[in-house]
Protein backbone atom coordinates (compact mmCIF):
# COMPACT_ATOMS: atom_id res chain seq x y z
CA UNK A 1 -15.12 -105.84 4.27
CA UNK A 2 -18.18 -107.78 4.64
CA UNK A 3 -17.90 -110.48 2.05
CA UNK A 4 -14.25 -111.46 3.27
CA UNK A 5 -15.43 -111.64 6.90
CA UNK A 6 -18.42 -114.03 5.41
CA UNK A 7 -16.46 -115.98 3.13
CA UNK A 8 -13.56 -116.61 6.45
CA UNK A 9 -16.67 -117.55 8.75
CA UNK A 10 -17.89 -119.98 5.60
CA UNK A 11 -14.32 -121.50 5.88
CA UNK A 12 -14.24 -121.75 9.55
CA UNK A 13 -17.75 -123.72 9.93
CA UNK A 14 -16.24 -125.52 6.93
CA UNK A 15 -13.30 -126.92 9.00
CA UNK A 16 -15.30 -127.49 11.68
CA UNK A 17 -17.73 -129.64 10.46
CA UNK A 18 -14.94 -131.17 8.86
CA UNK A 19 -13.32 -131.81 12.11
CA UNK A 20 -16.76 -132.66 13.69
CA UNK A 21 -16.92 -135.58 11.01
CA UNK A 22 -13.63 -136.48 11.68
CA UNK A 23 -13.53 -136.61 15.82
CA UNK A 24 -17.08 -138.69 15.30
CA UNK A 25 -15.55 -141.18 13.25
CA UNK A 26 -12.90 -141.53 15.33
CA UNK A 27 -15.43 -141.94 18.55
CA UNK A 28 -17.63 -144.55 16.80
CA UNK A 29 -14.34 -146.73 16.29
CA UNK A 30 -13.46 -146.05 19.64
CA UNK A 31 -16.52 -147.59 20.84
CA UNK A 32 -16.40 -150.42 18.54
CA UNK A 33 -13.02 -151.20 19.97
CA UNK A 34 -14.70 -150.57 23.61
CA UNK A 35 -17.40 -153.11 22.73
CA UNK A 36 -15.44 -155.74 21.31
CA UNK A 37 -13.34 -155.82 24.13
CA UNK A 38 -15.98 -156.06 26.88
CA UNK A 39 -17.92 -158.67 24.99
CA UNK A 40 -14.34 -160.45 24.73
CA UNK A 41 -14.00 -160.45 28.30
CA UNK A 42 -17.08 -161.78 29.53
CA UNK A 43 -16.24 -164.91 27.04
CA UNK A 44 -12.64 -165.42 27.82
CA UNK A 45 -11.68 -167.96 30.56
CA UNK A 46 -8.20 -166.95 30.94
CA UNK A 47 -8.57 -164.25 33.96
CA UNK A 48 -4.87 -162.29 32.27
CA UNK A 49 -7.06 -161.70 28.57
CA UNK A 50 -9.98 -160.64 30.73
CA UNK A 51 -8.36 -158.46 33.06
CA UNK A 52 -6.34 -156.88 30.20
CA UNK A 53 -9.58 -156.78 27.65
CA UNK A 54 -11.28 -154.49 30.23
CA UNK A 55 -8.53 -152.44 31.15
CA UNK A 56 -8.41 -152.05 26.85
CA UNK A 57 -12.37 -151.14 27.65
CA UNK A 58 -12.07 -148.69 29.75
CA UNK A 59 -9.11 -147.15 28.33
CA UNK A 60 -11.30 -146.88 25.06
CA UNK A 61 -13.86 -145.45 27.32
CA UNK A 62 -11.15 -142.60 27.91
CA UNK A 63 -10.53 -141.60 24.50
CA UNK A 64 -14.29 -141.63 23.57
CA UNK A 65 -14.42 -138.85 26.19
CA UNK A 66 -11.44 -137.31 25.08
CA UNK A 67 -12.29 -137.37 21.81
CA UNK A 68 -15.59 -135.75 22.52
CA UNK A 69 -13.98 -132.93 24.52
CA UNK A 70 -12.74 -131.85 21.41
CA UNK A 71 -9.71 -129.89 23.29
CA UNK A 72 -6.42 -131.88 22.51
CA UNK A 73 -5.11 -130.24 26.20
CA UNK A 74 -7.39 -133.15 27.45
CA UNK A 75 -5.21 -135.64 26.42
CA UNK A 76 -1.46 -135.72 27.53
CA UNK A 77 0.82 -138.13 26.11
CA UNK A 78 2.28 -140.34 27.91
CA UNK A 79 5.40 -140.65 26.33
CA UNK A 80 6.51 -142.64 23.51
CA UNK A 81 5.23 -146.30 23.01
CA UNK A 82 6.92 -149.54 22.98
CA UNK A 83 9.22 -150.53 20.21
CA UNK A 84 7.39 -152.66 17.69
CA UNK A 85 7.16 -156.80 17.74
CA UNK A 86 6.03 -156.89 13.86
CA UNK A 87 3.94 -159.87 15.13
CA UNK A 88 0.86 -158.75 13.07
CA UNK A 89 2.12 -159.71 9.87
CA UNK A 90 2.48 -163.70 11.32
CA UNK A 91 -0.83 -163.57 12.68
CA UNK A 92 -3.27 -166.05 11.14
CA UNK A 93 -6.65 -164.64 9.32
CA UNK A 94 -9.37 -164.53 12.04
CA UNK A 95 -12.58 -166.88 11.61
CA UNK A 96 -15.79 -165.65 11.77
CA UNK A 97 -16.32 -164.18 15.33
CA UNK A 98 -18.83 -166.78 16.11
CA UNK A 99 -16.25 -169.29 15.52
CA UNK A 100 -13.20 -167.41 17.47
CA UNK A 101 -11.52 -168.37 20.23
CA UNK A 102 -9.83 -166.09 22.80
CA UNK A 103 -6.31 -166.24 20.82
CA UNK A 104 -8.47 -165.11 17.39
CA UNK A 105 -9.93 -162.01 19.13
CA UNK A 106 -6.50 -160.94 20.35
CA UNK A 107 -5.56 -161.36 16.93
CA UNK A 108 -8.53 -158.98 15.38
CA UNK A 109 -7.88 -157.01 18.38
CA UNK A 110 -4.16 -156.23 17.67
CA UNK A 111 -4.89 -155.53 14.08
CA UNK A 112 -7.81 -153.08 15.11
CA UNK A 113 -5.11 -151.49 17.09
CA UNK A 114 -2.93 -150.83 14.56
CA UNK A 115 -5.80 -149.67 12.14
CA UNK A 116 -6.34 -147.26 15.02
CA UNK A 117 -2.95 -145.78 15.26
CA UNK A 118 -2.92 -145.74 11.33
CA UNK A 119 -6.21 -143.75 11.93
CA UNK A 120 -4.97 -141.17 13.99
CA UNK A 121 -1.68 -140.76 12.42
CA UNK A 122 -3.57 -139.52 9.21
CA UNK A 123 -5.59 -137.50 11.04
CA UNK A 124 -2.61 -136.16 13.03
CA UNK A 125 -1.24 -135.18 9.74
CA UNK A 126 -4.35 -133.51 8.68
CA UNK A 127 -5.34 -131.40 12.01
CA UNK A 128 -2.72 -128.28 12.84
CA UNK A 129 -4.96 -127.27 15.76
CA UNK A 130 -5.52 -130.94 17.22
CA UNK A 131 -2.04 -132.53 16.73
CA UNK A 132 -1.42 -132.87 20.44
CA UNK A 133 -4.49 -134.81 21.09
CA UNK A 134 -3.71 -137.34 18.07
CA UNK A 135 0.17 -137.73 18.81
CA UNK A 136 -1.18 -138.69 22.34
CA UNK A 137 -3.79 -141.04 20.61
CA UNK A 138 -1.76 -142.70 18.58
CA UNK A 139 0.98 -143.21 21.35
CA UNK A 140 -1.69 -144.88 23.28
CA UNK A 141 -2.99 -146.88 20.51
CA UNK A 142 0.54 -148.17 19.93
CA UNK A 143 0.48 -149.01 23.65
CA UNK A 144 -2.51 -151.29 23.28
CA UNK A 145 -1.48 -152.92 20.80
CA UNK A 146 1.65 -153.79 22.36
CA UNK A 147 -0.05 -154.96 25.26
CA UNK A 148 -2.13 -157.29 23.53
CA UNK A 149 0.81 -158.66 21.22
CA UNK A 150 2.71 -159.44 24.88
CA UNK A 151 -0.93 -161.34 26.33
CA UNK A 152 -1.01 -162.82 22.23
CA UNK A 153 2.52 -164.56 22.66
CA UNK A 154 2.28 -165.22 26.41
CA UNK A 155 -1.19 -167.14 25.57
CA UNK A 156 0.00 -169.10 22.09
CA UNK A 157 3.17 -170.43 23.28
CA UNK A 158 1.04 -172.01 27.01
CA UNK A 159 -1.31 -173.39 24.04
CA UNK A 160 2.02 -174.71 22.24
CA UNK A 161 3.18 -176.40 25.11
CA UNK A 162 0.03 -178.20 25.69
């Protein structure tokens, strides 16, 4: 029948967009994340931030490509993250950026992160044909973060000790 092969192509392009909406979201916050971190670096004086704020960067690189791909075989996980700290609920309220220091932007930066795997879990939970890609996504999100909560304590308690 015509009309039901015209109404199932409707609700195909409809998914699709819907998806298309979706996996550009979910680029543009990858690139914010890319961004922040790269404009991080160049300001940070400590060479362990830098070198781990552009790994972060380039690693965001990958999942803007990934994400663009739009296959989820492009993306294998890596296996499961690291157990959680729970450091982000003692970390401080950030300044204004302008008035951040290095220990600040890991701070926004390990929140970010775990707005990101928040991100992708929900949209895990709302994709049946892309769930590989955001399990992998959010295991690597989860992996950033944890990173950055290791440089975060590693960085505050030098500061602590003068």
């Amino acid at each position: 029948n015509r009309t039901v092969a015209c109404a199932c192509a409707k609700e195909v392009f409809q998914m699709d967009d819907r998806a298309k909406r979706i996996l550009d979201f979910a680029v543009a916050k990858e690139i914010a994340a890319e961004t922040f971190y790269l404009r991080w670096a160049e300001r940070c004086d400590d060479e362990d931030v830098r070198q781990l704020l552009q790994e972060l960067a380039a690693e965001e690189r990958g999942h803007i490509e990934k994400l663009s791909a739009i296959t989820p075989e492009a993306l294998i996980a890596e296996g499961s993250a690291p157990a959680e700290f729970g450091l982000v609920r003692e970390l401080p309220d950030a300044p204004e950026e302008s008035e951040m220091t290095v220990l600040d932007a890991l701070s926004v930066a390990i929140r970010r992160e775990e707005k990101a795997v928040a991100l992708y879990e929900r949209m895990r939970g709302a994709s049946s044909t892309e769930e590989t890609l955001f399990t992998a996504l959010v295991q690597e999100e989860r992996r950033h973060k944890h990173r950055l909560e290791l440089q975060y304590a590693l960085l505050k308690s030098r500061i602590d000790r003068g």
